[in-house]
Protein backbone atom coordinates (compact mmCIF):
# COMPACT_ATOMS: atom_id res chain seq x y z
CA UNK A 1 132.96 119.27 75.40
CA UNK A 2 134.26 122.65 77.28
CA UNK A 3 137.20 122.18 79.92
CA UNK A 4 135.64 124.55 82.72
CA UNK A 5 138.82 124.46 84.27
CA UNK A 6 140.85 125.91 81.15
CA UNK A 7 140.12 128.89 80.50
CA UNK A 8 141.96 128.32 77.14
CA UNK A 9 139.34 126.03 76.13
CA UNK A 10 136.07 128.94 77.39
CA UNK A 11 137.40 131.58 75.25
CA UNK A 12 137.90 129.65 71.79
CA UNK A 13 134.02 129.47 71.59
CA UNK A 14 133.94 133.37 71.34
CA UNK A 15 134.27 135.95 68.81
CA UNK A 16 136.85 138.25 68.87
CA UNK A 17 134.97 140.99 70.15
CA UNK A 18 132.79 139.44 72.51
CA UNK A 19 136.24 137.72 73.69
CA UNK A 20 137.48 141.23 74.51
CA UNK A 21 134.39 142.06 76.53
CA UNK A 22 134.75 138.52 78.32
CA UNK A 23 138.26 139.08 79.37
CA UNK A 24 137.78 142.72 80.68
CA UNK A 25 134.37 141.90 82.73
CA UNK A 26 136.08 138.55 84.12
CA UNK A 27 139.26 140.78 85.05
CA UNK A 28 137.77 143.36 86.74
CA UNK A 29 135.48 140.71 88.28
CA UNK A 30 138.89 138.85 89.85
CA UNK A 31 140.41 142.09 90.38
CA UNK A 32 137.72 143.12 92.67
CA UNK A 33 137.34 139.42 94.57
CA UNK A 34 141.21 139.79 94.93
CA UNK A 35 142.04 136.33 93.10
CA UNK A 36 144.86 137.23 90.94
CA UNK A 37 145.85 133.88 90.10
CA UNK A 38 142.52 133.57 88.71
CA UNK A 39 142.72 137.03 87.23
CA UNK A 40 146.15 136.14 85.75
CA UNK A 41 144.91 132.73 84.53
CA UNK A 42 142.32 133.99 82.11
CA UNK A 43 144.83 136.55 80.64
CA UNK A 44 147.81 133.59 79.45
CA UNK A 45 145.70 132.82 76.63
CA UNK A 46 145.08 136.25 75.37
CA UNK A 47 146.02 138.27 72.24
CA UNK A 48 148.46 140.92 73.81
CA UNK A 49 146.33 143.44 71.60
CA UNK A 50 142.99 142.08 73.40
CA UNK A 51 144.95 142.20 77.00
CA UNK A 52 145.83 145.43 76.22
CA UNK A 53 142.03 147.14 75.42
CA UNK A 54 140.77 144.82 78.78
CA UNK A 55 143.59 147.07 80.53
CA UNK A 56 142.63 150.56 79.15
CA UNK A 57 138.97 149.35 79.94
CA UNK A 58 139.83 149.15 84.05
CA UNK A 59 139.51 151.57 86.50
CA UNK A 60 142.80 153.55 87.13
CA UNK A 61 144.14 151.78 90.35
CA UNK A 62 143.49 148.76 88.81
CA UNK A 63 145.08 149.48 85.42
CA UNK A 64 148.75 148.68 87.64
CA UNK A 65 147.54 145.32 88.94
CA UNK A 66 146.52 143.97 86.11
CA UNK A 67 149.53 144.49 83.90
CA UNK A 68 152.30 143.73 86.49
CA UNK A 69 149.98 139.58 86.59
CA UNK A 70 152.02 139.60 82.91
CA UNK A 71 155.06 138.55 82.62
CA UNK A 72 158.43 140.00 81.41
CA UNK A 73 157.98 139.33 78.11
CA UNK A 74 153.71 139.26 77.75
CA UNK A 75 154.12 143.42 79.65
CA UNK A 76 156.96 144.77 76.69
CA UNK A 77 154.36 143.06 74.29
CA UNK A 78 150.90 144.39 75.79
CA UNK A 79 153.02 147.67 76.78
CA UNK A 80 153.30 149.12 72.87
CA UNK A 81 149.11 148.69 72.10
CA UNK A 82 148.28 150.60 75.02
CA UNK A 83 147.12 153.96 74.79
CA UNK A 84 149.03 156.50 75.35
CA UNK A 85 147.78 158.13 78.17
CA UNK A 86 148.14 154.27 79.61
CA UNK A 87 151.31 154.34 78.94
CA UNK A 88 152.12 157.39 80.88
CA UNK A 89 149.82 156.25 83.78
CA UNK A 90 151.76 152.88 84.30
CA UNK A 91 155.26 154.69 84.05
CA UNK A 92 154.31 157.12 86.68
CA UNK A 93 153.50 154.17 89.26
CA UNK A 94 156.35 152.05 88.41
CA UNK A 95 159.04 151.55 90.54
CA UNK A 96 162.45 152.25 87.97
CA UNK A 97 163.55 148.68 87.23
CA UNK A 98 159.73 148.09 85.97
CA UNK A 99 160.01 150.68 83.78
CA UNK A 100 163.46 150.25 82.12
CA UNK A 101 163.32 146.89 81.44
CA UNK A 102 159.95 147.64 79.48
CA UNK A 103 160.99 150.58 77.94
CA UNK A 104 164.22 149.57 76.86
CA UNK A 105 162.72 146.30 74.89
CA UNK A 106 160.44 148.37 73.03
CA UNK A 107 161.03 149.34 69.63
CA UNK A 108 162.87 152.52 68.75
CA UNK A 109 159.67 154.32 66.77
CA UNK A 110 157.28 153.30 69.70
CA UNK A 111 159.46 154.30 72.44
CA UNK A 112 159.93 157.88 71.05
CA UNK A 113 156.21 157.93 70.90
CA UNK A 114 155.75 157.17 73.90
CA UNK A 115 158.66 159.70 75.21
CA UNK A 116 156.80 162.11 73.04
CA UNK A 117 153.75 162.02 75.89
CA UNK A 118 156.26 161.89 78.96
CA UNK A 119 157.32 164.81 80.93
CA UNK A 120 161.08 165.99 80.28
CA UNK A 121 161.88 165.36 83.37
CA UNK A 122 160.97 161.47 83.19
CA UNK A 123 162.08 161.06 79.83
CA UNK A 124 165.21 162.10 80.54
CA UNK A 125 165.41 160.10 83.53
CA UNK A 126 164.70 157.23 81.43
CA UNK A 127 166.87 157.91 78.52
CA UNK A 128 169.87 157.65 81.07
CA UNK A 129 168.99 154.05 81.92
CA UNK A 130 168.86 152.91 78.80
CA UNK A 131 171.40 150.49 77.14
CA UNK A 132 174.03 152.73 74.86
CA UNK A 133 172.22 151.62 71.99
CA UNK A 134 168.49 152.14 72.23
CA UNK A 135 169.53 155.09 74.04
CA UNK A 136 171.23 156.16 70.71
CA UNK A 137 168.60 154.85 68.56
CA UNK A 138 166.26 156.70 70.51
CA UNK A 139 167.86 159.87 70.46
CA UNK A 140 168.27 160.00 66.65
CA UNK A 141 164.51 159.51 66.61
CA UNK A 142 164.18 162.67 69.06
CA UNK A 143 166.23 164.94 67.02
CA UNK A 144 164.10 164.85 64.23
CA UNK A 145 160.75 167.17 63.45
CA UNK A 146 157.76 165.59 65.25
CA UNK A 147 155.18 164.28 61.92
CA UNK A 148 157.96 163.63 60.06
CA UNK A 149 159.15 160.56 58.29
CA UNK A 150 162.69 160.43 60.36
CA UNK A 151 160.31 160.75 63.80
CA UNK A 152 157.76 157.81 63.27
CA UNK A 153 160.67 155.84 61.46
CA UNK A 154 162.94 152.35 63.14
CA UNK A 155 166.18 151.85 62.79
CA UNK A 156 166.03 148.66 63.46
CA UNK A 157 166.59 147.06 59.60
CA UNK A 158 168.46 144.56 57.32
CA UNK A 159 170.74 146.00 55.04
CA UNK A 160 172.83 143.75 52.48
CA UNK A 161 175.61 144.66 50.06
CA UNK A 162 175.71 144.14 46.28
CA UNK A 163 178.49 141.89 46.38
CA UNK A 164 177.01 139.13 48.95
CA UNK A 165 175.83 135.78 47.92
CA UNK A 166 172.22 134.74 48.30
CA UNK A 167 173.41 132.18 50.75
CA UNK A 168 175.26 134.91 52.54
CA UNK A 169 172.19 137.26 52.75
CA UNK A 170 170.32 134.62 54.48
CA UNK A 171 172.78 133.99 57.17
CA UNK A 172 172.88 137.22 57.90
CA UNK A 173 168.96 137.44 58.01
CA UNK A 174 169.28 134.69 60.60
CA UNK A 175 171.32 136.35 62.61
CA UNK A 176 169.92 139.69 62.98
CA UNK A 177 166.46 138.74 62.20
CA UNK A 178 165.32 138.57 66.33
CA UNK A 179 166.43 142.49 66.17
CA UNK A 180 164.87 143.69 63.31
CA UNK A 181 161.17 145.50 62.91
CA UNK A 182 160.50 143.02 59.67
CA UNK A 183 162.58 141.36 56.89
CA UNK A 184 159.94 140.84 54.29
CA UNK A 185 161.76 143.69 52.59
CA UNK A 186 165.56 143.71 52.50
CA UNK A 187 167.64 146.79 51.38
CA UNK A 188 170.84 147.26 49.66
CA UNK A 189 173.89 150.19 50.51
CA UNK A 190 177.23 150.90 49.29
CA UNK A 191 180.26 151.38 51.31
CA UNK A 192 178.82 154.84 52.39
CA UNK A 193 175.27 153.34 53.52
CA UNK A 194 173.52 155.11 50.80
CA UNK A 195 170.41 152.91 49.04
CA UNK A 196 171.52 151.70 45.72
CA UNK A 197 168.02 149.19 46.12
CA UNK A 198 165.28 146.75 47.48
CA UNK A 199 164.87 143.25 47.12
CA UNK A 200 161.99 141.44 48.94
CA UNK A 201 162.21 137.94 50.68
CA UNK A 202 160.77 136.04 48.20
CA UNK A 203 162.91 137.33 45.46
CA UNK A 204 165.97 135.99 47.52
CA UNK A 205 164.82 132.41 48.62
CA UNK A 206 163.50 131.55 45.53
CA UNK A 207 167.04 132.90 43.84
CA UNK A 208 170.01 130.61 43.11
CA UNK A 209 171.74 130.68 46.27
CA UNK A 210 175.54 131.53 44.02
CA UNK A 211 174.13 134.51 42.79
CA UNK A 212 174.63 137.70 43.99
CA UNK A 213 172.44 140.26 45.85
CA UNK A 214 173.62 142.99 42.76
CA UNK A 215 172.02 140.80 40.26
CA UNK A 216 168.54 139.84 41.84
CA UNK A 217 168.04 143.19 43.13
CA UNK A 218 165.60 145.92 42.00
CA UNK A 219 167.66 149.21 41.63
CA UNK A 220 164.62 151.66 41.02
CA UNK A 221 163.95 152.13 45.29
CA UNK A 222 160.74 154.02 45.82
CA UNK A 223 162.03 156.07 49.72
CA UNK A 224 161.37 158.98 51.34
CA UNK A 225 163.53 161.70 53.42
CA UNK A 226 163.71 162.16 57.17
CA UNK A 227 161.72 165.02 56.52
CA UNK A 228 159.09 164.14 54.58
CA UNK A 229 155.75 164.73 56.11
CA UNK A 230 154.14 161.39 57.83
CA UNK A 231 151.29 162.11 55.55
CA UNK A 232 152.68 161.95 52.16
CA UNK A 233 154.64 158.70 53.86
CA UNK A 234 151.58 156.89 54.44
CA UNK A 235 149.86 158.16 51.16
CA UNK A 236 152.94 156.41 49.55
CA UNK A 237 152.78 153.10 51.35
CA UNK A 238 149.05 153.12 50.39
CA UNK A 239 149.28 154.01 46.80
CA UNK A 240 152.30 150.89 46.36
CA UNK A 241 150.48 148.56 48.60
CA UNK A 242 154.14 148.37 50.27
CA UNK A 243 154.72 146.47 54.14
CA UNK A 244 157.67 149.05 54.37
CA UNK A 245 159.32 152.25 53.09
CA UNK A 246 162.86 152.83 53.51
CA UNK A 247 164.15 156.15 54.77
CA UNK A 248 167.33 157.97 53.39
CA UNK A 249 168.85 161.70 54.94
CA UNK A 250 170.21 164.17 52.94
CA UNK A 251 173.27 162.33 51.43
CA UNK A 252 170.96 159.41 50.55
CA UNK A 253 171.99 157.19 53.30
CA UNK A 254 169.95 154.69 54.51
CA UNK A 255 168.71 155.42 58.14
CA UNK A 256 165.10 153.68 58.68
CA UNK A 257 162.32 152.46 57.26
CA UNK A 258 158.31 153.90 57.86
CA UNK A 259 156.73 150.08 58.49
CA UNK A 260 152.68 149.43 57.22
CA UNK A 261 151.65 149.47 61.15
CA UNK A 262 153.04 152.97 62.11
CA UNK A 263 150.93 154.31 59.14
CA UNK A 264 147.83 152.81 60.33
CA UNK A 265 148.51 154.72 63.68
CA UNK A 266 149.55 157.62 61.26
CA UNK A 267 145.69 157.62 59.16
CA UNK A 268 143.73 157.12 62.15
CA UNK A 269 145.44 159.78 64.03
CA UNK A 270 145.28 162.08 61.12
CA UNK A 271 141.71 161.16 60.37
CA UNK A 272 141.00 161.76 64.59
CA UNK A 273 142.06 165.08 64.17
CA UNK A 274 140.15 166.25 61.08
CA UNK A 275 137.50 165.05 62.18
CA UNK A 276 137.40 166.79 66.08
CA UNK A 277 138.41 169.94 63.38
CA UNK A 278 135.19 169.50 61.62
CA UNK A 279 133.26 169.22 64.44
CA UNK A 280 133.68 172.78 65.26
CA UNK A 281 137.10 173.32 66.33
CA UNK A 282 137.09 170.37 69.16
CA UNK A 283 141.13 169.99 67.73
CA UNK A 284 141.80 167.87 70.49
CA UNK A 285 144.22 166.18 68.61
CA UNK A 286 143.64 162.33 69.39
CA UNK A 287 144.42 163.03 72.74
CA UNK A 288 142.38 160.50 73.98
CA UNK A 289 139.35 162.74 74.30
CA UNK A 290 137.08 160.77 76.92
CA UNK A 291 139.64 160.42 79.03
CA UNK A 292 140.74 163.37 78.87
CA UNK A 293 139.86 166.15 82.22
CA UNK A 294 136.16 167.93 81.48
CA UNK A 295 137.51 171.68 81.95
CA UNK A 296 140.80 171.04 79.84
CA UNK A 297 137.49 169.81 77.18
CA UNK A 298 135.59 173.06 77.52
CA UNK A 299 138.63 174.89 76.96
CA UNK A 300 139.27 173.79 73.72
CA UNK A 301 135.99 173.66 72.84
CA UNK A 302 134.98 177.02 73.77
CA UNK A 303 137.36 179.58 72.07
CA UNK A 304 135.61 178.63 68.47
CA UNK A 305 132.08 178.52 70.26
CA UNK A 306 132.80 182.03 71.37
CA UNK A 307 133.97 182.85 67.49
CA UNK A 308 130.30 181.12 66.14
CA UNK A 309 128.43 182.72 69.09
CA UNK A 310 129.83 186.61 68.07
CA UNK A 311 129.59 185.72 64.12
CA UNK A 312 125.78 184.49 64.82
CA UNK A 313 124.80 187.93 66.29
CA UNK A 314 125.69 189.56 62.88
CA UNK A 315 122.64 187.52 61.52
CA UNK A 316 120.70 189.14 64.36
CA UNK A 317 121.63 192.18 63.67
CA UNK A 318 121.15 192.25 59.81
CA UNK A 319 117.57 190.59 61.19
CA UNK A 320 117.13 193.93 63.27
CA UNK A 321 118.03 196.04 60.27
CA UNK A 322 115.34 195.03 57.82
CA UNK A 323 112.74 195.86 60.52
CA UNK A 324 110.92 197.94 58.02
CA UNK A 325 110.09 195.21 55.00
CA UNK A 326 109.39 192.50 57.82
CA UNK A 327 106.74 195.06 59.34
CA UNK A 328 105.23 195.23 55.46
CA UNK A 329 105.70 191.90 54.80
CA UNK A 330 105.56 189.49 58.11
CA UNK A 331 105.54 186.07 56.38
CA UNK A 332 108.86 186.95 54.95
CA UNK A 333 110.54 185.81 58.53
CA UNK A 334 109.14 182.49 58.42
CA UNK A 335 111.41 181.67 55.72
CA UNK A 336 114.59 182.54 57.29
CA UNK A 337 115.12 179.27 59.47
CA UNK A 338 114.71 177.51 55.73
CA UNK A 339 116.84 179.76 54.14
CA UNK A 340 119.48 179.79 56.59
CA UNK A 341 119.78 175.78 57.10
CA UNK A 342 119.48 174.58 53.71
CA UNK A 343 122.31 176.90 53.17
CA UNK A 344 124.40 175.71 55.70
CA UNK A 345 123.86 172.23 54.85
CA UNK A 346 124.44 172.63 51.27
CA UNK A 347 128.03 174.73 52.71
CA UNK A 348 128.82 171.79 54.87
CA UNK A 349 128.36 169.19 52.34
CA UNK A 350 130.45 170.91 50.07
CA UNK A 351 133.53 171.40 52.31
CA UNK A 352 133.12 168.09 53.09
CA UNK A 353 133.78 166.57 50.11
CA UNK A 354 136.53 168.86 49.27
CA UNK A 355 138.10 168.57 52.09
CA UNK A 356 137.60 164.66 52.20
CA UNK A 357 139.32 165.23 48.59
CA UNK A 358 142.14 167.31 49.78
CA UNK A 359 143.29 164.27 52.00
CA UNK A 360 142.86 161.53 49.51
CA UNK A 361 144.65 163.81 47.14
CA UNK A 362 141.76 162.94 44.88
CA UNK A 363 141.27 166.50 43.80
CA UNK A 364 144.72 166.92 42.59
CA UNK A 365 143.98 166.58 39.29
CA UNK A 366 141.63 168.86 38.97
CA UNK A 367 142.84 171.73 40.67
CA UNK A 368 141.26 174.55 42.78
CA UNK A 369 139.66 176.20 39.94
CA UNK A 370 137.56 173.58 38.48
CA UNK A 371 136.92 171.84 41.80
CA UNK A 372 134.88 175.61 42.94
CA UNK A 373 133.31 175.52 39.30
CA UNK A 374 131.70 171.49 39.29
CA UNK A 375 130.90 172.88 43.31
CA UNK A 376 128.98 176.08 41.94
CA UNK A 377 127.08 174.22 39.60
CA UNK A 378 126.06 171.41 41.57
CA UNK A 379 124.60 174.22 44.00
CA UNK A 380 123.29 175.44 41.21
CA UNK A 381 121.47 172.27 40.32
CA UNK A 382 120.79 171.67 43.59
CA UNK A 383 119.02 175.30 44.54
CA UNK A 384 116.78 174.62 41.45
CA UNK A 385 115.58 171.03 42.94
CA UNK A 386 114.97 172.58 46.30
CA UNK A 387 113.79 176.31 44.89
CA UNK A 388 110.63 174.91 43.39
CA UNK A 389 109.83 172.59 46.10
CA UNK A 390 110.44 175.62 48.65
CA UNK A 391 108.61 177.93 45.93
CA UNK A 392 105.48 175.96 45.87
CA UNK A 393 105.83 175.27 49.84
CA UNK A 394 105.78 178.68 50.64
CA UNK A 395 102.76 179.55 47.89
CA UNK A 396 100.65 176.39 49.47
CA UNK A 397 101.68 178.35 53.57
CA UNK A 398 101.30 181.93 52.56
CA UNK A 399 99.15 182.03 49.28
CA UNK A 400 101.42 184.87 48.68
CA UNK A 401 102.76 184.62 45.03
CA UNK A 402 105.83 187.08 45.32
CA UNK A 403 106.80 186.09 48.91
CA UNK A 404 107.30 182.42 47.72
CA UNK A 405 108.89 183.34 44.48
CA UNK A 406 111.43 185.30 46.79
CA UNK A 407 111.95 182.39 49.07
CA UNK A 408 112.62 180.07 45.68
CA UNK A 409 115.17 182.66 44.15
CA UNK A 410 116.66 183.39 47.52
CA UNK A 411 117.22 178.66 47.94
CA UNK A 412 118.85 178.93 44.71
CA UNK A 413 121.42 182.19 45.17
CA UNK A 414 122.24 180.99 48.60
CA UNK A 415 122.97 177.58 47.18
CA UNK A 416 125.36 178.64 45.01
CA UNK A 417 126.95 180.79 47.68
CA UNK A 418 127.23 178.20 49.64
CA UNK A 419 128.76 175.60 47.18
CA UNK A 420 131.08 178.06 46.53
CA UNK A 421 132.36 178.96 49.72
CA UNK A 422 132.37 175.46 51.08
CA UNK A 423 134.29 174.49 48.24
CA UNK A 424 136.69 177.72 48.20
CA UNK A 425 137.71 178.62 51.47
CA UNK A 426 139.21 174.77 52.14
CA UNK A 427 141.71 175.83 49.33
CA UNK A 428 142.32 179.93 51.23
CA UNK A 429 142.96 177.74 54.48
CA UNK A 430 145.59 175.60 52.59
CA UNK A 431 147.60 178.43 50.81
CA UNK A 432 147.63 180.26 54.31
CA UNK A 433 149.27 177.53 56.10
CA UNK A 434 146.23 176.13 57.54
CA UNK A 435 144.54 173.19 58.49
CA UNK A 436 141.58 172.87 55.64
CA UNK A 437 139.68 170.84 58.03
CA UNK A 438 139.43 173.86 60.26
CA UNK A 439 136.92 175.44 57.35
CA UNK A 440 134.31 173.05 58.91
CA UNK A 441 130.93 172.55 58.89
CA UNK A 442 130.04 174.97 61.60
CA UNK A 443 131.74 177.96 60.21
CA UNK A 444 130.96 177.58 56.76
CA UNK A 445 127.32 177.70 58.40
CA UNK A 446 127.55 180.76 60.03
CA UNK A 447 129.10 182.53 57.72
CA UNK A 448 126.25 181.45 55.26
CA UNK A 449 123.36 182.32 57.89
CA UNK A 450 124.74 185.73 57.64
CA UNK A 451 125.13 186.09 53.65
CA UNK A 452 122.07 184.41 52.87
CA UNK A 453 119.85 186.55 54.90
CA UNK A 454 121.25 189.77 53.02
CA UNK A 455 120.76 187.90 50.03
CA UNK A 456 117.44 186.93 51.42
CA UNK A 457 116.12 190.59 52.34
CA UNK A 458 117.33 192.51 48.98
CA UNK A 459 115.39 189.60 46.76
CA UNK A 460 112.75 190.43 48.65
CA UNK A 461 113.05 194.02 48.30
CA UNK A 462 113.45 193.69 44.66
CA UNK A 463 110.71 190.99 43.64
CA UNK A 464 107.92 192.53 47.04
CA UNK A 465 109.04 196.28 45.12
CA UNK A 466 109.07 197.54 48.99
């Protein structure tokens, strides 16, 4: 039978997500009534991941109240899954103390993060308050490239020496375990710090505890550079189905490890942006887009809407041009809507893939060349399909035998066009420097509206003999 008066004993009977949408409706409900130890009541036996959405899911003012009902130890927990923009919110309404003793239990690789979305001035601010070392472990993070391995990376570690017993390694574990980001994976240095090898915890408690960490170790460490790209980091983790990945600088030495949850945050950041790229040049960068103000939305939505808006009058114009054979011939312009979509869905699809490919690295094999050539000829294939549908379409509208063989002819060239393209100019926007995801579905459509209606016209020309 339910306790009603534990809430404990309410919220086991629910799923996780309608448990999330519980706890933020009953917050805001207390919130509003003004019962905060009724409010703070049904938060004690929360998730601090859950606590943290019900948060971001209250109204500004409210956002404060709510987290300072945590404790100490429950806020520098909840603190590090809240959104960014959260984050900054809460800092900005703190009083000092509040914030330092939060920030400065954090974890190295989330506080820089979070400094990342601060104002100098603050960060700075906060930096000086810091203890000597998070402020030091903080400021290594700093100094390195933003999207790089030695940015997202803790320094917070185990490292053991070749010479050490097993039954030394463990004490040591013990005592530095409280401090450390994880110890499922432990990692060897020399004198100088640099790697010489891994060795996971399993290896070492199921080892005879006399022998030494040299002789159970595996010397063959997969690691990356403080300035490898976060990408080709969390490609890495994926493809070895690792927890961690150390990180070495230049001389080899040992300075952090890239841990399985910052690449998560990596990949769906990553993925957020491609995809506001594809949509058209949104490129809002995972900036929390909802949230974010409606005119700083327009802006970056507008400057490619502008670009689309200029290309598309092109079309018009060519439109305007062949005046003269649509005069002759006026069925021939009920084709161009068909003409023009197909081939911009046939150009989106492509990029897609290709691009999709690009970030999987699943195209790597193949290479540019033969990726643009299987493209071409499945918009070959696929103009065929969809030419003698559209062929026998138009003949069944028009009864016009040479206006729907130049509709048919006219599907399949601007298929292939468009395969092509979609597929090509992905790999131009790579070997410029570019973001491939900016070759999205939206300009690879305009830029086939405007080809395929010159292709469109001089088929028509040819096959009509006007």
């Amino acid at each position: 039978m339910t306790d009603r008066n534990n809430p404990s004993s309410t919220l086991q009977n629910f799923s996780r997500k309608e448990l999330r949408n519980l706890v933020r409706t009953q917050l805001l409900a207390l919130l509003e009534q003004g019962d905060l130890q009724g409010a703070k009541a049904i938060l004690v036996p929360v998730q601090p991941a859950d606590i943290a959405e019900a948060i971001e899911g209250l109204p500004e003012p409210m956002q404060v109240l709510a987290f300072r009902l945590l404790s100490k130890g429950e806020a520098i927990e909840v603190y590090e899954y809240l959104d960014h923009s959260v984050q900054e919110a809460l800092v900005q309404e703190f009083k000092r103390q509040d914030v330092i003793d939060i920030v400065d239990k954090m974890s190295p690789d989330d506080r820089a993060r979070l400094f990342d979305e601060l104002p100098a001035k603050i960060v700075n601010r906060l930096l000086e308050q810091l203890s000597p070392s998070e402020r030091q472990a903080t400021a290594l993070l700093l100094g390195y490239e933003t999207g790089t391995a030695g940015r997202i990376m803790t320094p917070e570690l185990i490292s053991l020496k070749e010479g050490m017993t097993v039954t030394q390694a463990l004490e040591r574990i013990r005592y530095l375990a409280k401090n450390t980001e994880t110890i499922y994976y432990l990692y060897v240095t020399d004198a100088a710090r640099r790697l010489t090898g891994t060795l996971s915890l399993r290896d070492l408690v199921t080892a005879d505890p006399q022998e030494t960490i040299g002789e159970i170790m595996t010397r063959d460490a997969i690691c990356v550079h403080t300035d490898t790209d976060q990408e080709e980091v969390a490609r890495l983790i994926q493809r070895y189905d690792f927890l961690a990945v150390p990180v070495v600088d230049r001389e080899q030495r040992l300075v952090g490890i890239v841990t399985v949850d910052d690449v998560i945050d990596i990949i769906q950041q990553e993925t957020t942006e491609d995809i506001y790229a594809l949509g058209g040049g949104v490129q809002s960068g995972g900036d929390g887009y909802f949230q974010s103000n409606l005119f700083s939305v327009a802006r970056k939505r507008v400057v490619w809407l502008f670009v689309l808006l200029i290309t598309n009058t092109v079309t018009g114009t060519i439109i305007k041009a062949e005046e003269e054979i649509l005069q002759k011939v006026v069925t021939l312009a009920a084709f161009i809507p068909l003409l023009t979509g197909t081939g911009g869905n046939v150009g989106a699809q492509s990029s897609t893939v290709v691009i999709r490919g690009m970030n999987t690295d699943e195209i790597r094999a193949l290479g540019p060349a033969q990726v643009i050539i299987r493209e071409a000829l499945a918009g070959l294939l696929l103009g065929s399909m969809l030419g003698t549908v559209a062929t026998i379409w138009a003949f069944f509208l028009q009864g016009n035998l040479s206006v729907a063989i130049a509709v048919g002819a006219s599907l399949v060239a601007i298929s292939v066009l468009a395969s092509v393209s979609g597929s090509a100019l992905p790999f131009l926007f790579r070997l410029l420097g570019l973001d491939p995801a900016l070759m999205s579905a939206p300009f690879i459509t305009t830029a086939v509206d405007v080809l395929g209606v010159l292709i469109y016209f001089n088929l028509a020309r040819v096959i009509l003999r006007v």
